[in-house]
Protein backbone atom coordinates (compact mmCIF):
# COMPACT_ATOMS: atom_id res chain seq x y z
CA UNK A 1 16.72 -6.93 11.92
CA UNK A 2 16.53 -9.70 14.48
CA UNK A 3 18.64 -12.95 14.72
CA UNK A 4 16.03 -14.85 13.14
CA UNK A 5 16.55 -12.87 10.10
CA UNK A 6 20.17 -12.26 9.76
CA UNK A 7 20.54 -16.56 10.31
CA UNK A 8 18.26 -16.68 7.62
CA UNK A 9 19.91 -14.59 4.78
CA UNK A 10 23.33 -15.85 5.95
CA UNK A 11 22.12 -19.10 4.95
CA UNK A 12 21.57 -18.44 1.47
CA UNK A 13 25.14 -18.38 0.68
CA UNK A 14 24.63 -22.25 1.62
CA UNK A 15 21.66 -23.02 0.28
CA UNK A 16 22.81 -25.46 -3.22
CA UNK A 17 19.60 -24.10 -5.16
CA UNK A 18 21.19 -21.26 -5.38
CA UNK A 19 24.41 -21.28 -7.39
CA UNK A 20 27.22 -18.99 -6.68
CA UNK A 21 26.94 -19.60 -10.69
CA UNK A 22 23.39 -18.44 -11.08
CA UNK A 23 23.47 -15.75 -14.36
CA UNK A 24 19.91 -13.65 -13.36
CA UNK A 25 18.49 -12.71 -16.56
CA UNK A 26 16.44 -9.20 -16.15
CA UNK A 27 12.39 -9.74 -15.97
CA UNK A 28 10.82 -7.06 -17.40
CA UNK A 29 9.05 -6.12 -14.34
CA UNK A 30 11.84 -4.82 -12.53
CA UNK A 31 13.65 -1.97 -12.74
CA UNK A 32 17.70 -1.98 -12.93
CA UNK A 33 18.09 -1.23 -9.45
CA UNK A 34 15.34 -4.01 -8.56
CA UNK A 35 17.37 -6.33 -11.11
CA UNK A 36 21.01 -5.48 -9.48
CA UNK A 37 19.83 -5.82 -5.53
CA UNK A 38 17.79 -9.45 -6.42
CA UNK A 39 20.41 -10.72 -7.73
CA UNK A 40 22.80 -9.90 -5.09
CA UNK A 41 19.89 -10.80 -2.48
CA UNK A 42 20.06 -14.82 -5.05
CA UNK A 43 23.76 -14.98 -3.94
CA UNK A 44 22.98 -14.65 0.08
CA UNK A 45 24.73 -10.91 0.25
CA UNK A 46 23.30 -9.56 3.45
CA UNK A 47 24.05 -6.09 2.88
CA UNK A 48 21.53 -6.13 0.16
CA UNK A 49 18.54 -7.36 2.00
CA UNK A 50 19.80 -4.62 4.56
CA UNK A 51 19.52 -1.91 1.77
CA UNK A 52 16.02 -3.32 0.83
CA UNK A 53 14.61 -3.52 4.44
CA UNK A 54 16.03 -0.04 5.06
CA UNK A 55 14.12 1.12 1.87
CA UNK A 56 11.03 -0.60 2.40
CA UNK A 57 10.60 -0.87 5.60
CA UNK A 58 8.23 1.49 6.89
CA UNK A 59 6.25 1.71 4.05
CA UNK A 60 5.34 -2.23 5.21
CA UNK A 61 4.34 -0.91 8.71
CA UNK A 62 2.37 1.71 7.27
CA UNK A 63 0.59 -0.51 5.11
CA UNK A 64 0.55 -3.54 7.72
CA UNK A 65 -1.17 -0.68 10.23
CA UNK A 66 -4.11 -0.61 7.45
CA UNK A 67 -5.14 -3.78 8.45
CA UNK A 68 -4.34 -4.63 12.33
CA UNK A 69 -4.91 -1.68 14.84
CA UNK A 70 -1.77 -2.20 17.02
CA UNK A 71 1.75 -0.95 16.11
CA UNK A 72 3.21 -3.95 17.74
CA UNK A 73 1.12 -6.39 15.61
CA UNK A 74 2.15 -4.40 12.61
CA UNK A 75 6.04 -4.74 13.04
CA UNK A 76 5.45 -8.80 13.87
CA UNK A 77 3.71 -8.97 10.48
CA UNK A 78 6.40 -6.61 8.66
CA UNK A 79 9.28 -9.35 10.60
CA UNK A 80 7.38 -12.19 9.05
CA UNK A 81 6.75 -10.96 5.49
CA UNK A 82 10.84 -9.92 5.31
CA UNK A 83 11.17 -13.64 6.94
CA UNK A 84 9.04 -14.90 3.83
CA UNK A 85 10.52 -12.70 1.50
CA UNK A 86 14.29 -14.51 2.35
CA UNK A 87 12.22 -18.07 1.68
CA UNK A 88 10.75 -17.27 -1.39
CA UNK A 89 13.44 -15.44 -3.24
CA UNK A 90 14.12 -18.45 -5.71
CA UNK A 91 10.38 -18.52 -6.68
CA UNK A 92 10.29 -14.93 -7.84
CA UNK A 93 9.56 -14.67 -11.42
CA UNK A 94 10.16 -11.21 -11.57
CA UNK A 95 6.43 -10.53 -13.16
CA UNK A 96 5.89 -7.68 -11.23
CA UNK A 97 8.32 -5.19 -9.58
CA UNK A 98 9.92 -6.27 -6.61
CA UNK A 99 8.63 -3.72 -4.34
CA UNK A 100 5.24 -4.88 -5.69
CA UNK A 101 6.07 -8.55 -4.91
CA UNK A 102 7.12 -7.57 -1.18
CA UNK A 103 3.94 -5.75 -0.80
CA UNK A 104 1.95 -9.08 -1.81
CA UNK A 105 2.95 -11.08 0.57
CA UNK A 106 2.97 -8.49 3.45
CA UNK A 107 -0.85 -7.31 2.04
CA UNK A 108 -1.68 -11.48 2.50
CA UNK A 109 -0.06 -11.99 6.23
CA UNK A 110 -1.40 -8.38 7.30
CA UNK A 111 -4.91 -9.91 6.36
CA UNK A 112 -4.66 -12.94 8.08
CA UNK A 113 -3.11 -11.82 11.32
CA UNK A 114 -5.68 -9.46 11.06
CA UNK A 115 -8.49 -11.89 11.13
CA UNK A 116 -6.85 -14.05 13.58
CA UNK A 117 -6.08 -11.18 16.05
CA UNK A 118 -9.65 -10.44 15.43
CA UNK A 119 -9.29 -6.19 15.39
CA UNK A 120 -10.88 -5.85 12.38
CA UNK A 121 -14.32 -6.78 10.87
CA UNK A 122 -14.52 -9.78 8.30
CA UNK A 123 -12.91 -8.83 4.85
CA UNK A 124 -16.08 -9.93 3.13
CA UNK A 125 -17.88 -7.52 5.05
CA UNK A 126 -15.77 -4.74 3.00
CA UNK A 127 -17.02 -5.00 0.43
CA UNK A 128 -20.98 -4.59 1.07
CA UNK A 129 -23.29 -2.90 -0.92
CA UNK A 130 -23.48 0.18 1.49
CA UNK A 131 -20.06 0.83 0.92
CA UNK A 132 -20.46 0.40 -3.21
CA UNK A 133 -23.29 2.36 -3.57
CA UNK A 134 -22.04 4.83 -1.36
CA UNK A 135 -22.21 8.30 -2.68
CA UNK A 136 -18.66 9.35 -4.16
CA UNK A 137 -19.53 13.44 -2.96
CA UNK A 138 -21.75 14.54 -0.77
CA UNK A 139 -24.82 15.39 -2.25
CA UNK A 140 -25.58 18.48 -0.33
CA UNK A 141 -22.72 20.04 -1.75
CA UNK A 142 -24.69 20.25 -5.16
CA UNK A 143 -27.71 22.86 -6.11
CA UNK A 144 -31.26 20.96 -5.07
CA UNK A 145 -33.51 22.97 -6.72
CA UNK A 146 -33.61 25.96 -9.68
CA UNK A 147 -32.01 25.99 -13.25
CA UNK A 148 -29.00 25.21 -11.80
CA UNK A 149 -30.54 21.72 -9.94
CA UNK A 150 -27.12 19.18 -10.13
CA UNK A 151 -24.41 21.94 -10.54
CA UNK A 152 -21.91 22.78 -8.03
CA UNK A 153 -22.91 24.55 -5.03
CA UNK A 154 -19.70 23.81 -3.19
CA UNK A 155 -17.20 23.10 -5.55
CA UNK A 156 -14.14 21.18 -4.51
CA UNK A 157 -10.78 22.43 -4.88
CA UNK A 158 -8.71 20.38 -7.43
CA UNK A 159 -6.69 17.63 -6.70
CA UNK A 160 -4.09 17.14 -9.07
CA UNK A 161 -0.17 16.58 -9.16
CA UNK A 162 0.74 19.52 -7.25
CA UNK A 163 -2.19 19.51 -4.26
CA UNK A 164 0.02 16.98 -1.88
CA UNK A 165 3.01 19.77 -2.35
CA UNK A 166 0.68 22.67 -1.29
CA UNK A 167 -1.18 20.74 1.57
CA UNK A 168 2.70 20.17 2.84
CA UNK A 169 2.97 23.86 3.37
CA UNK A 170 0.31 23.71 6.01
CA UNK A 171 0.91 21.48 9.35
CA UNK A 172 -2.75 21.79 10.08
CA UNK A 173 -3.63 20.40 6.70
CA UNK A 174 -1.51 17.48 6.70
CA UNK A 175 -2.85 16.37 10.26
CA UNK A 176 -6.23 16.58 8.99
CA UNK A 177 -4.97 14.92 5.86
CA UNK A 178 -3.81 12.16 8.43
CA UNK A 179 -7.02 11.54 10.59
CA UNK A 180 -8.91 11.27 7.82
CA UNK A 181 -6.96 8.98 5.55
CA UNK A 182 -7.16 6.86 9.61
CA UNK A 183 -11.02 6.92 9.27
CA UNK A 184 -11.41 5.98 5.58
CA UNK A 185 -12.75 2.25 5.33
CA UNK A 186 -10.21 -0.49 4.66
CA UNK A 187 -11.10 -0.50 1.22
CA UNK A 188 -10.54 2.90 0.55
CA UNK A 189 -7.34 3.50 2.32
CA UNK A 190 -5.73 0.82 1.29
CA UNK A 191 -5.72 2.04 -2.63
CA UNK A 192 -5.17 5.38 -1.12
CA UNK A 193 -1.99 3.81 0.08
CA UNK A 194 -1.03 1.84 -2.26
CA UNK A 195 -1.00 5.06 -4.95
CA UNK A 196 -1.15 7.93 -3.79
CA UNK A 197 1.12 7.28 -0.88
CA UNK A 198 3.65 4.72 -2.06
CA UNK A 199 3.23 5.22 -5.69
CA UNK A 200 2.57 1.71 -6.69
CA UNK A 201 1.28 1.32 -10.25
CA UNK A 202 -2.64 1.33 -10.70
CA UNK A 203 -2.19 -2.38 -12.47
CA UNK A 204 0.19 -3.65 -9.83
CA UNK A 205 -2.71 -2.25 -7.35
CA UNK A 206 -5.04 -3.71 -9.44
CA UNK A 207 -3.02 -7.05 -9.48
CA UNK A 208 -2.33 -6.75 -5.52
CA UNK A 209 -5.83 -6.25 -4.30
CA UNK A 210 -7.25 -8.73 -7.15
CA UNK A 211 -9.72 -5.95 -8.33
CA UNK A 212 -10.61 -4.04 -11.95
CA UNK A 213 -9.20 -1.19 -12.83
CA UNK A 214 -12.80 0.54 -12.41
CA UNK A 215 -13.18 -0.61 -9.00
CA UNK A 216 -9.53 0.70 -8.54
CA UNK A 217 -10.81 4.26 -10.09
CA UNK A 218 -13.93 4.37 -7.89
CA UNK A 219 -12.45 3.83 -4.70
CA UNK A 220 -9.60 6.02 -5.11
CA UNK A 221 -12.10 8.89 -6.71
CA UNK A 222 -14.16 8.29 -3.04
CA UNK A 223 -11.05 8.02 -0.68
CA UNK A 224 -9.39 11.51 -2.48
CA UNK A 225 -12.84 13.00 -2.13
CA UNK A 226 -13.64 12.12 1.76
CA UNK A 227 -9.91 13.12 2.65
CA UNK A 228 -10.05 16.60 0.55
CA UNK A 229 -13.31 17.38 2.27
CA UNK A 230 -11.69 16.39 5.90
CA UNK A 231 -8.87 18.91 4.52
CA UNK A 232 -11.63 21.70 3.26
CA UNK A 233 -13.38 21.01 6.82
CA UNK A 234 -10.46 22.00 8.55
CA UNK A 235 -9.17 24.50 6.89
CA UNK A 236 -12.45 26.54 6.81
């Protein structure tokens, strides 16, 4: 944490809209732990925002690296979401769960700073029809012709609760599993992220990317399917 921030938090203890009084009545988007840090974090005590940083932290950078290509980039927009985090503390309703708040506003400034540092393509260009009407399997890995035209020819392996635990047991797995969650579009790997990854809720993904929950189902049906076939690929 840099000067910057530390002056920042420190000043909340000073700040009079926020009352060494202030009773913080639970939102029912936040868990306990959520409720007990925010409203220690409401009454400027800097060794909560240290806990959250230290929990959240490079989850941000992981997410922030989804949208600007430079690891440098990525920790300036991390610094400047915790930065807006600290300034906007009083105007958090507590709708969603903190965690899912944070990753709001660092979602928003990793977009921007990604347009303005000009590494990525427009975000309008994301969502074009090539990419919606792409095809959610390969269609090769069906039978073309016969009685059996449509059915499996190549049938993936499941993906369910326990695949991430068995692709763990193999190193060369989880690099593929790597690259190719790196090559998936923005669109894709960013609900990849978002659940499978960090765990967020589908609505809070839903709410955070300001999509349906069948757009939400779709892209993270085709970003599960590209990866597992990257994994299948390398694995023989």
């Amino acid at each position: 944490m840099n000067a910057d921030t530390v002056t920042s938090i420190e000043s909340m203890s000073h700040n009079p809209s926020i009352s060494p009084k202030l009773q913080v009545v639970k939102p029912s988007g936040l868990t306990k732990a959520e409720d007990t840090i925010l409203a220690r974090l409401k009454h400027g005590d800097e060794g909560a925002f240290d806990e959250l940083v230290n929990q959240h932290h490079s989850a941000l950078i992981r997410m922030a690296m989804n949208y600007v290509a430079d690891r440098e980039v990525a920790e300036e927009v991390v610094q400047d979401t915790w930065m807006a985090v600290i300034e906007s503390l009083n105007r958090f309703e507590g709708r969603s769960s903190l965690r899912t708040w944070i990753c709001g506003i660092l979602i928003h400034k990793a977009k921007d700073r990604g347009v303005r540092e000009k590494r990525h393509t427009t975000f309008s260009a994301f969502e074009s029809s090539d990419d919606d009407n792409d095809e959610a399997v390969d269609p090769s890995r069906f039978q073309q012709t016969g009685d059996w035209a449509g059915h499996w020819a190549f049938p993936p392996q499941p993906w369910d609760d326990q695949t991430p635990e068995k692709l763990l047991a193999s190193k060369q797995a989880v690099d593929s599993m790597q690259r190719a969650i790196e090559t998936l579009p923005a669109t894709l790997k960013e609900v990849l992220i978002l659940r499978d990854v960090e765990g967020v809720e589908a609505k809070e993904v839903c709410e955070l990317l300001k999509i349906t929950e069948t757009n939400l189902y779709v892209r993270l049906h085709r970003a599960r399917e590209r990866v597992r076939a990257a994994v299948e690929t390398a694995l023989g």
